[in-house]
PDB file of N, CA and C in Angstrom:
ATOM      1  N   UNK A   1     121.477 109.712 240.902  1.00  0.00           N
ATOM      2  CA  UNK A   1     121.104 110.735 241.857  1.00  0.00           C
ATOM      3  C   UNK A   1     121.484 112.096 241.284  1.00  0.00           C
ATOM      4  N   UNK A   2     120.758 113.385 241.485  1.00  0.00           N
ATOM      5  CA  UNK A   2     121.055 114.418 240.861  1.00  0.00           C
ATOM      6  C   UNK A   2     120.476 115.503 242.079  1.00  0.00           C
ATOM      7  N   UNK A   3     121.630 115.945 241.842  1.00  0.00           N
ATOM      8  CA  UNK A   3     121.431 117.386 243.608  1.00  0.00           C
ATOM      9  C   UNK A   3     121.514 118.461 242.731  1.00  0.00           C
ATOM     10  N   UNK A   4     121.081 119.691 242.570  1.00  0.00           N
ATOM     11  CA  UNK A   4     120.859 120.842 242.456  1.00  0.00           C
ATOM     12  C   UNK A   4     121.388 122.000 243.536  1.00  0.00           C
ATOM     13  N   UNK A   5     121.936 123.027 242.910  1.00  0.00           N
ATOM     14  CA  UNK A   5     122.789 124.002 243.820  1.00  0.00           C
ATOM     15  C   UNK A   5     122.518 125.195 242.617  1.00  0.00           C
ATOM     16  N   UNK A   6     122.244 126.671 243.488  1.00  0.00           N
ATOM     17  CA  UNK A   6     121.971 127.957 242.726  1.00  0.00           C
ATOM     18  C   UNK A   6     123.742 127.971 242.199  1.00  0.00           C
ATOM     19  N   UNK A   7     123.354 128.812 241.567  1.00  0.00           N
ATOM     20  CA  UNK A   7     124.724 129.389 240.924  1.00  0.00           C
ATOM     21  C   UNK A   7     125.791 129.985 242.301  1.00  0.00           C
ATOM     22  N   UNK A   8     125.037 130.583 242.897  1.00  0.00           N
ATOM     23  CA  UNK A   8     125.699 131.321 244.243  1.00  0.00           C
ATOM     24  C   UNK A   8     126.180 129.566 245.342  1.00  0.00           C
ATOM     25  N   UNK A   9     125.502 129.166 245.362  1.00  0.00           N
ATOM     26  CA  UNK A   9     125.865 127.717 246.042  1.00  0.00           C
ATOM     27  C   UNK A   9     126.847 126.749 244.926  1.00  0.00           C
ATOM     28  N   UNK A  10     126.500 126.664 244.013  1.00  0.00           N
ATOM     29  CA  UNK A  10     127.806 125.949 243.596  1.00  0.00           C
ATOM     30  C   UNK A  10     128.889 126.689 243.371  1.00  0.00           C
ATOM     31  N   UNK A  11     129.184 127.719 243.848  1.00  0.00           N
ATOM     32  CA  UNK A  11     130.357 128.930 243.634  1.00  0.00           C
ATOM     33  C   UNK A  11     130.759 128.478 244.969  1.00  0.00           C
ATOM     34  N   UNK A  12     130.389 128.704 246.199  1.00  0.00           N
ATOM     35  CA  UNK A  12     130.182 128.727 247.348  1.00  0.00           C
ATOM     36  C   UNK A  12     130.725 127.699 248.028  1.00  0.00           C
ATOM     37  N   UNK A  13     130.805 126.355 247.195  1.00  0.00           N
ATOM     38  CA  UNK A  13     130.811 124.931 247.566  1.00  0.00           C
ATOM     39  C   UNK A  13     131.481 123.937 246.527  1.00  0.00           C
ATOM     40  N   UNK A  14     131.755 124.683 245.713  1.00  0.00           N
ATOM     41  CA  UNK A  14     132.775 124.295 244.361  1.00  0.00           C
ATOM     42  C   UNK A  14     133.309 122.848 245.011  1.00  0.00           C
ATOM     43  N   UNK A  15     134.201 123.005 245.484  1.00  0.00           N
ATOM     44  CA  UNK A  15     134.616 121.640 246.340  1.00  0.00           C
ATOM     45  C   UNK A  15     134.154 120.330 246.469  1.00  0.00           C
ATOM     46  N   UNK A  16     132.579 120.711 247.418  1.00  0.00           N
ATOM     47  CA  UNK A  16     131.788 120.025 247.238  1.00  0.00           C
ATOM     48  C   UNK A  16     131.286 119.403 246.073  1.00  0.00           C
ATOM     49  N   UNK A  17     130.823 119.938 245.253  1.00  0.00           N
ATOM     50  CA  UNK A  17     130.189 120.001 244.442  1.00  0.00           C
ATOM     51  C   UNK A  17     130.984 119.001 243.252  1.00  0.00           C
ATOM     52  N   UNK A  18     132.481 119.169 242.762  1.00  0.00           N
ATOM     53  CA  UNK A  18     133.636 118.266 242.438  1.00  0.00           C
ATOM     54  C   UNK A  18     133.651 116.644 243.606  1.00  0.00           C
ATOM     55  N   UNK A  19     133.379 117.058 244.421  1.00  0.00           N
ATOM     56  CA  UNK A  19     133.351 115.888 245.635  1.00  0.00           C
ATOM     57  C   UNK A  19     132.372 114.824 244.657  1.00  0.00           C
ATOM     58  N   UNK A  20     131.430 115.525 245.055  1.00  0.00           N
ATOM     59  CA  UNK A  20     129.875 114.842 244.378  1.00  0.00           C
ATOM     60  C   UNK A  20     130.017 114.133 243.417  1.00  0.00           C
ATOM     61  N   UNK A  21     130.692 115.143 242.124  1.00  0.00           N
ATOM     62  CA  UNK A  21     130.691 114.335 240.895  1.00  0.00           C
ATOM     63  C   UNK A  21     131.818 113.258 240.800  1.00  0.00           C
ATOM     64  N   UNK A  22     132.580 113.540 241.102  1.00  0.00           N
ATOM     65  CA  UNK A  22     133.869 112.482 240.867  1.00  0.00           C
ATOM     66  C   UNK A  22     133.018 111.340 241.773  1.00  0.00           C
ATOM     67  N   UNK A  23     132.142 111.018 242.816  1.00  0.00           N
ATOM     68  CA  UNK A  23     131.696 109.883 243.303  1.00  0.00           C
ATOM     69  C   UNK A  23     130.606 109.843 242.581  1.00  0.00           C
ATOM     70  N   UNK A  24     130.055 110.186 241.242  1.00  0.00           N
ATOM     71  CA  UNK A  24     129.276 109.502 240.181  1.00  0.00           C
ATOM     72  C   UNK A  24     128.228 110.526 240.540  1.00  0.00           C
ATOM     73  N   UNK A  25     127.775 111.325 241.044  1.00  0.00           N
ATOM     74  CA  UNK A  25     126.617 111.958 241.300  1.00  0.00           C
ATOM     75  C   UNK A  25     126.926 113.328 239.866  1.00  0.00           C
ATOM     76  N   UNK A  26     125.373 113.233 239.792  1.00  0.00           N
ATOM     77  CA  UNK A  26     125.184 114.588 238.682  1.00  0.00           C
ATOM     78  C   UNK A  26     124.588 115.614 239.085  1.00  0.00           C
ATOM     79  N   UNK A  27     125.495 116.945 239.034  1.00  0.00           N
ATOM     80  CA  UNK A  27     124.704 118.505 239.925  1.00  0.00           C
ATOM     81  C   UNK A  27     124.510 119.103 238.757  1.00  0.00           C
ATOM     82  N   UNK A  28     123.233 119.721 239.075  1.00  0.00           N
ATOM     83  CA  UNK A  28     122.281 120.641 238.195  1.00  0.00           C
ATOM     84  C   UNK A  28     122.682 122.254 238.644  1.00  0.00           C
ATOM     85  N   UNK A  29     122.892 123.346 238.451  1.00  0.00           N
ATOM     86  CA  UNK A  29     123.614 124.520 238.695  1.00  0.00           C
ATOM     87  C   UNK A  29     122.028 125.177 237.770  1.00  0.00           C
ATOM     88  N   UNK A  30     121.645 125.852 239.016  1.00  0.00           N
ATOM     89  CA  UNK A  30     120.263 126.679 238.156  1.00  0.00           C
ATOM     90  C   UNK A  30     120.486 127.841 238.602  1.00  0.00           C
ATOM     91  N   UNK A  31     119.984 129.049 237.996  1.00  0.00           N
ATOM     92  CA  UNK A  31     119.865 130.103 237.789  1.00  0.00           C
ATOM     93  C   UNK A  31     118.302 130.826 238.170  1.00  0.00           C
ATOM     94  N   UNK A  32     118.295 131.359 239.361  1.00  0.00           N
ATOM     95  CA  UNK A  32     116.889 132.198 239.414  1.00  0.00           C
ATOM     96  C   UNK A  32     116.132 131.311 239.459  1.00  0.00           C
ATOM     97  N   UNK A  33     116.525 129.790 239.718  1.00  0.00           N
ATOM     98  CA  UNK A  33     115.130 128.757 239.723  1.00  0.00           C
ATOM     99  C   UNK A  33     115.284 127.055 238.436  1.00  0.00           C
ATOM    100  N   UNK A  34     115.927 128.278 237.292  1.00  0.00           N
ATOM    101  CA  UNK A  34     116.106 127.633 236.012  1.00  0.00           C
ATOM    102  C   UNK A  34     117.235 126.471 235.899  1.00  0.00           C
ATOM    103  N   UNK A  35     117.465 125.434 235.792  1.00  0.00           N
ATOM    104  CA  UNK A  35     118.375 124.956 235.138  1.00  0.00           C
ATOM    105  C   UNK A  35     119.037 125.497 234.397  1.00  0.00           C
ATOM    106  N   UNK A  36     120.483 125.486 234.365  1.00  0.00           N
ATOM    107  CA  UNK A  36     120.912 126.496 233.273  1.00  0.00           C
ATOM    108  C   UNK A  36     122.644 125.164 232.774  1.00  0.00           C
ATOM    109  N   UNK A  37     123.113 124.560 233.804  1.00  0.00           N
ATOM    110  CA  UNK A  37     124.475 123.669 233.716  1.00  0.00           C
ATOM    111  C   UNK A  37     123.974 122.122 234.466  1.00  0.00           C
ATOM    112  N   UNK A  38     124.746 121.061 233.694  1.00  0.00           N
ATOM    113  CA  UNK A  38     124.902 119.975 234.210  1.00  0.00           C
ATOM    114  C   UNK A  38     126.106 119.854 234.487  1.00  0.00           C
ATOM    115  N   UNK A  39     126.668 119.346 235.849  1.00  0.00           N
ATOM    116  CA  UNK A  39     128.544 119.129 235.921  1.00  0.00           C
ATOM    117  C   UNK A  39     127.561 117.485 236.343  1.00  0.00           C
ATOM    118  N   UNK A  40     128.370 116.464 235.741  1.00  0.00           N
ATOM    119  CA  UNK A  40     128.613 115.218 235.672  1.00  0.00           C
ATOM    120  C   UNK A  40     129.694 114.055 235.650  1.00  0.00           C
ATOM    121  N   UNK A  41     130.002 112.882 235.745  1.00  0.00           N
ATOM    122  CA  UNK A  41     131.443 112.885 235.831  1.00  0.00           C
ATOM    123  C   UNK A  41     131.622 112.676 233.882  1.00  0.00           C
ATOM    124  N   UNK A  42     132.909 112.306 233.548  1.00  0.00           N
ATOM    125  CA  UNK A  42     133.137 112.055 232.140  1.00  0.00           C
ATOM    126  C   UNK A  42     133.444 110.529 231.949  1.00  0.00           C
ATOM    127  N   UNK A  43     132.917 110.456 231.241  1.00  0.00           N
ATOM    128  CA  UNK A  43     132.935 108.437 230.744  1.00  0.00           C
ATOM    129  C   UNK A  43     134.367 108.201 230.447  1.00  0.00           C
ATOM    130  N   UNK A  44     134.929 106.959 230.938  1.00  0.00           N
ATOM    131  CA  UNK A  44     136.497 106.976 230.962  1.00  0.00           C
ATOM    132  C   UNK A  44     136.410 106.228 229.181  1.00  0.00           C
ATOM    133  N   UNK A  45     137.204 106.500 228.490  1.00  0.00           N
ATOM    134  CA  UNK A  45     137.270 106.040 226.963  1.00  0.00           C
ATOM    135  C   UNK A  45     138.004 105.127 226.947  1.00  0.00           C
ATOM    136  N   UNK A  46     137.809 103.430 227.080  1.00  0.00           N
ATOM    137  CA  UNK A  46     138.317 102.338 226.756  1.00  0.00           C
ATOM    138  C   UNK A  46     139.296 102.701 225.821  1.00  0.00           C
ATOM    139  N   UNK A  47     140.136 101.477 225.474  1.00  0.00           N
ATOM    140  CA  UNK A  47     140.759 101.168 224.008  1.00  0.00           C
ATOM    141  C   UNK A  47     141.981 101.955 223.926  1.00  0.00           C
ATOM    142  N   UNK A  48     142.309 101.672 222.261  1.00  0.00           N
ATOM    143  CA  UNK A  48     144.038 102.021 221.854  1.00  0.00           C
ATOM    144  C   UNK A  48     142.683 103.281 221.672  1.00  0.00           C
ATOM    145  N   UNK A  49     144.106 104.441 221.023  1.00  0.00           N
ATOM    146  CA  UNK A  49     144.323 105.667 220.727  1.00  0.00           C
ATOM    147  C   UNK A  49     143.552 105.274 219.381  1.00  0.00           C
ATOM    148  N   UNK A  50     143.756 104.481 218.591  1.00  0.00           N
ATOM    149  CA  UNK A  50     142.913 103.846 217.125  1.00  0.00           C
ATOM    150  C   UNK A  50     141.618 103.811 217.296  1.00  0.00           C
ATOM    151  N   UNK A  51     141.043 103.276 218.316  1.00  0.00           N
ATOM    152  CA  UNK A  51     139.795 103.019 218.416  1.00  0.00           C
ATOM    153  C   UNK A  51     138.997 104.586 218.718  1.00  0.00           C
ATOM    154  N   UNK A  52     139.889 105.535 219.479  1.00  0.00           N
ATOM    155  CA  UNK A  52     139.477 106.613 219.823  1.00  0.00           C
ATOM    156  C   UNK A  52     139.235 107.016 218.296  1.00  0.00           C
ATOM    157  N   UNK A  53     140.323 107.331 217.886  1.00  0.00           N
ATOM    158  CA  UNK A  53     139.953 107.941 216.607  1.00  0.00           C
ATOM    159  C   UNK A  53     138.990 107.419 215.654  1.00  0.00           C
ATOM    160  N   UNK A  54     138.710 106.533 215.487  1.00  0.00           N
ATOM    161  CA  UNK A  54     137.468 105.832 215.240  1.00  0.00           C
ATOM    162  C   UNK A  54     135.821 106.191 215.442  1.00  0.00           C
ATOM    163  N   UNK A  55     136.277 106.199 216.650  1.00  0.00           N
ATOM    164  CA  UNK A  55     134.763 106.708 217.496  1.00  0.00           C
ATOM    165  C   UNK A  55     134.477 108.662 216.773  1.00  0.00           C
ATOM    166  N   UNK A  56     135.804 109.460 216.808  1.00  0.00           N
ATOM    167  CA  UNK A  56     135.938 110.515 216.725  1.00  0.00           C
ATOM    168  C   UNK A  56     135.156 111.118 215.450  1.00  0.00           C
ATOM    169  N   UNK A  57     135.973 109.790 214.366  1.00  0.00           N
ATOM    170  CA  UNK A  57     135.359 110.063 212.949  1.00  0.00           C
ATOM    171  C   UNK A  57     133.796 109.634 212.873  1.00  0.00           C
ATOM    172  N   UNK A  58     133.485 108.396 213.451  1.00  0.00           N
ATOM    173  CA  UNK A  58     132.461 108.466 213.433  1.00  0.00           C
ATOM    174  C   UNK A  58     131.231 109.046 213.687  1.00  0.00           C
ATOM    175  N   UNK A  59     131.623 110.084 215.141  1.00  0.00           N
ATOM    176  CA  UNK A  59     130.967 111.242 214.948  1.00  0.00           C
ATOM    177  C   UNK A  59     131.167 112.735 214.132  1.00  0.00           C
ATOM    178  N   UNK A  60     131.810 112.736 214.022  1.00  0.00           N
ATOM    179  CA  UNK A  60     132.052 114.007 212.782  1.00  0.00           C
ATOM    180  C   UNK A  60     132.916 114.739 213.135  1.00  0.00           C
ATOM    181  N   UNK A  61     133.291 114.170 214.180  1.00  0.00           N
ATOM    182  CA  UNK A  61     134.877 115.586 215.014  1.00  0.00           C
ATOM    183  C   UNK A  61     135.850 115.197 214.142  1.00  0.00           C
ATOM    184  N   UNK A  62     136.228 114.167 213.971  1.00  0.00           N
ATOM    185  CA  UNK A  62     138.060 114.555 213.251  1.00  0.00           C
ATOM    186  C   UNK A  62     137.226 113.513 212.253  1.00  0.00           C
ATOM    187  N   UNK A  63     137.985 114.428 210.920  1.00  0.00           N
ATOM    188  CA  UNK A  63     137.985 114.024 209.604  1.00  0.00           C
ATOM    189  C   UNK A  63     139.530 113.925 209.141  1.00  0.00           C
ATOM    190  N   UNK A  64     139.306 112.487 208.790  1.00  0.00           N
ATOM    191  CA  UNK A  64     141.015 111.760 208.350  1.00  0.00           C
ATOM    192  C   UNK A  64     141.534 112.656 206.902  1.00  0.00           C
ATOM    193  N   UNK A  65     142.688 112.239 206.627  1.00  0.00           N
ATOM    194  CA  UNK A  65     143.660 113.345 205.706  1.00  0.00           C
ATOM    195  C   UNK A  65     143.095 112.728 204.083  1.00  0.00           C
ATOM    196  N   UNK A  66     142.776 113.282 203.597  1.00  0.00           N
ATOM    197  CA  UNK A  66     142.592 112.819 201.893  1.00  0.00           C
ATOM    198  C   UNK A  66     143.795 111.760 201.392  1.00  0.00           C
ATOM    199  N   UNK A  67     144.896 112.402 201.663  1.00  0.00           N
ATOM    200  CA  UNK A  67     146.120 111.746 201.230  1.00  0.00           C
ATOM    201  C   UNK A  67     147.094 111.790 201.925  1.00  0.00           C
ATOM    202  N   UNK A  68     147.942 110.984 201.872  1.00  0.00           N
ATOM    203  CA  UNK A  68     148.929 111.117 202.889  1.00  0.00           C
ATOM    204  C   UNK A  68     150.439 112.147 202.077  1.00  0.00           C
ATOM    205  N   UNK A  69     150.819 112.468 202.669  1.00  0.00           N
ATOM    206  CA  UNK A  69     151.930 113.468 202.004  1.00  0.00           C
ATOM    207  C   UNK A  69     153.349 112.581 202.201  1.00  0.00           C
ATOM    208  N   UNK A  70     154.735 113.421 201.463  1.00  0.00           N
ATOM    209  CA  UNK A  70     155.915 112.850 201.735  1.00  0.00           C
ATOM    210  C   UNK A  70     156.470 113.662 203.090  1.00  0.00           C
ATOM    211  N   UNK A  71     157.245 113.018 203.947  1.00  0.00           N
ATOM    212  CA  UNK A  71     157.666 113.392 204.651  1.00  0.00           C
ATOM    213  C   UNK A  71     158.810 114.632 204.211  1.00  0.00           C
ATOM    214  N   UNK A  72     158.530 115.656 205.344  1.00  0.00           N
ATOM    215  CA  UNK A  72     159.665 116.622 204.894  1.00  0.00           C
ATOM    216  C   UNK A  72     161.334 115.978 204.814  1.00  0.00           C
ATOM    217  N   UNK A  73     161.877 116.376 204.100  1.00  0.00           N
ATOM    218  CA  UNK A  73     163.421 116.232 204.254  1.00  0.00           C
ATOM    219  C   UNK A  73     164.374 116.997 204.163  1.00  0.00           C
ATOM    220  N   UNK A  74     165.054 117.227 205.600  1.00  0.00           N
ATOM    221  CA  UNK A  74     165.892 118.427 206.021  1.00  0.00           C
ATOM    222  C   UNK A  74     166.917 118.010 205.814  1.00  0.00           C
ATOM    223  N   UNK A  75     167.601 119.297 205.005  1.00  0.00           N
ATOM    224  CA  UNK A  75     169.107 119.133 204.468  1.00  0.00           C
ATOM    225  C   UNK A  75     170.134 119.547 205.195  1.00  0.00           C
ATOM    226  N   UNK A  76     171.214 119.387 205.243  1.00  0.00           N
ATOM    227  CA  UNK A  76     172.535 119.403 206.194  1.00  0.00           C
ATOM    228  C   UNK A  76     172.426 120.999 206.458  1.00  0.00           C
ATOM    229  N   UNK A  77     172.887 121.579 207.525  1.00  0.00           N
ATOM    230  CA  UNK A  77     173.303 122.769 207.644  1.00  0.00           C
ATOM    231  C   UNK A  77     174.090 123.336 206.785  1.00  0.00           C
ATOM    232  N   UNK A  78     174.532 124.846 206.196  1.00  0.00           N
ATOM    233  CA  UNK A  78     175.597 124.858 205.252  1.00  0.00           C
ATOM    234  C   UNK A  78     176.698 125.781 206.292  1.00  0.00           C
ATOM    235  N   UNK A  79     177.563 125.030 205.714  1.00  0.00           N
ATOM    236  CA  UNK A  79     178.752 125.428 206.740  1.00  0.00           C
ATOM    237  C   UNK A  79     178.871 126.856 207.153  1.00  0.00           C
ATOM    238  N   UNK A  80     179.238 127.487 208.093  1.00  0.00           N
ATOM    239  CA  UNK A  80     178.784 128.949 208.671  1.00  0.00           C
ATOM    240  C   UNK A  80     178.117 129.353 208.632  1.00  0.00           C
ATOM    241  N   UNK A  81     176.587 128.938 209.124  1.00  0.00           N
ATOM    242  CA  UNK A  81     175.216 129.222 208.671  1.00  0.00           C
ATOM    243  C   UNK A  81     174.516 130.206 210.235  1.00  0.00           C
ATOM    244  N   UNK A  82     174.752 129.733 210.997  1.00  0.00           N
ATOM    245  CA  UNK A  82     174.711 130.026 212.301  1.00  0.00           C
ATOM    246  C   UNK A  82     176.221 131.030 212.779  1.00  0.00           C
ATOM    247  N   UNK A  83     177.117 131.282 212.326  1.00  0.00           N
ATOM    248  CA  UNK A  83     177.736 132.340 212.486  1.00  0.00           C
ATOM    249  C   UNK A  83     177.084 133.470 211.233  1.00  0.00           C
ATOM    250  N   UNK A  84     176.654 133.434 210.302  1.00  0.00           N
ATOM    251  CA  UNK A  84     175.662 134.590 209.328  1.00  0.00           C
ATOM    252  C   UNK A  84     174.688 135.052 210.207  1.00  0.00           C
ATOM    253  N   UNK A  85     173.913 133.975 210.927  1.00  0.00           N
ATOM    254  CA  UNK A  85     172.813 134.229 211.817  1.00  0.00           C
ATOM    255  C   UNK A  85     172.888 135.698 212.753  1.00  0.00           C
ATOM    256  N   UNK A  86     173.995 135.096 213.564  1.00  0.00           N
ATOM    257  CA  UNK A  86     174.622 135.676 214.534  1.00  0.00           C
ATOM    258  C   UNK A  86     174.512 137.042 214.134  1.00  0.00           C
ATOM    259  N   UNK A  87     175.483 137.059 213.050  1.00  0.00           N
ATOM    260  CA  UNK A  87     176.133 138.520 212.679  1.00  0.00           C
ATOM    261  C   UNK A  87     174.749 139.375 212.334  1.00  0.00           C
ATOM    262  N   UNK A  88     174.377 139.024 211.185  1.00  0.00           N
ATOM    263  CA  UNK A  88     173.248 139.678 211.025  1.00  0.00           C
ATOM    264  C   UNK A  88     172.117 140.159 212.348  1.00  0.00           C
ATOM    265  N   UNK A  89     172.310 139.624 212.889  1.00  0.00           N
ATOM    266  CA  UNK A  89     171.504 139.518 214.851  1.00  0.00           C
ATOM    267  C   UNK A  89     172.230 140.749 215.017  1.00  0.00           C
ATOM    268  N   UNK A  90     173.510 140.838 214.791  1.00  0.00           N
ATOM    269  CA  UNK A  90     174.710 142.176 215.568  1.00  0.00           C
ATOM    270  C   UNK A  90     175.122 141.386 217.354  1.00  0.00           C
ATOM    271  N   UNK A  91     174.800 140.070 217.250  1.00  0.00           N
ATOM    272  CA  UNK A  91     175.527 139.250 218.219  1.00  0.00           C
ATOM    273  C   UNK A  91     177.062 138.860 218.222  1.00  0.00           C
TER     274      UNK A  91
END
């Protein structure tokens, strides 16, 4: 089913109009006569987070890393490092 509302009516009725779609209905938002927006609901995305990304690459949105890198590795604080901080701050 697909209901249609001017721009001034789906402003008007916003509410509504969210009502509609979340119960599966699709509103057409026209302009001067024209079609101009579809609000529809959004397809819920099955699956792990893997499969998403999957689907993602397969359309061309996310492109996976060439290589994988080493993890950073953070070294101990050096002793009075955070009182230098400070001072230099004028804290």
């Amino acid at each position: 089913m697909n209901v249609v509302y001017s721009t001034y009516e789906a402003k008007a009725r916003f509410s509504e109009v969210l009502r509609l779609v979340r119960e599966g209905t699709t509103v057409t938002v026209s302009y001067r006569g024209d079609p101009v927006a579809e609000i529809r609901p959004i397809e819920k995305a099955a699956g792990t987070v893997e499969e998403h990304f999957a689907r993602l690459e397969k359309r061309g949105i996310l492109v996976p890393a060439r290589a994988t890198r080493k993890p950073l590795q953070v070294g101990a604080p050096k002793p009075g490092a955070l009182a230098r901080f400070l001072a230099d701050r004028g804290d």
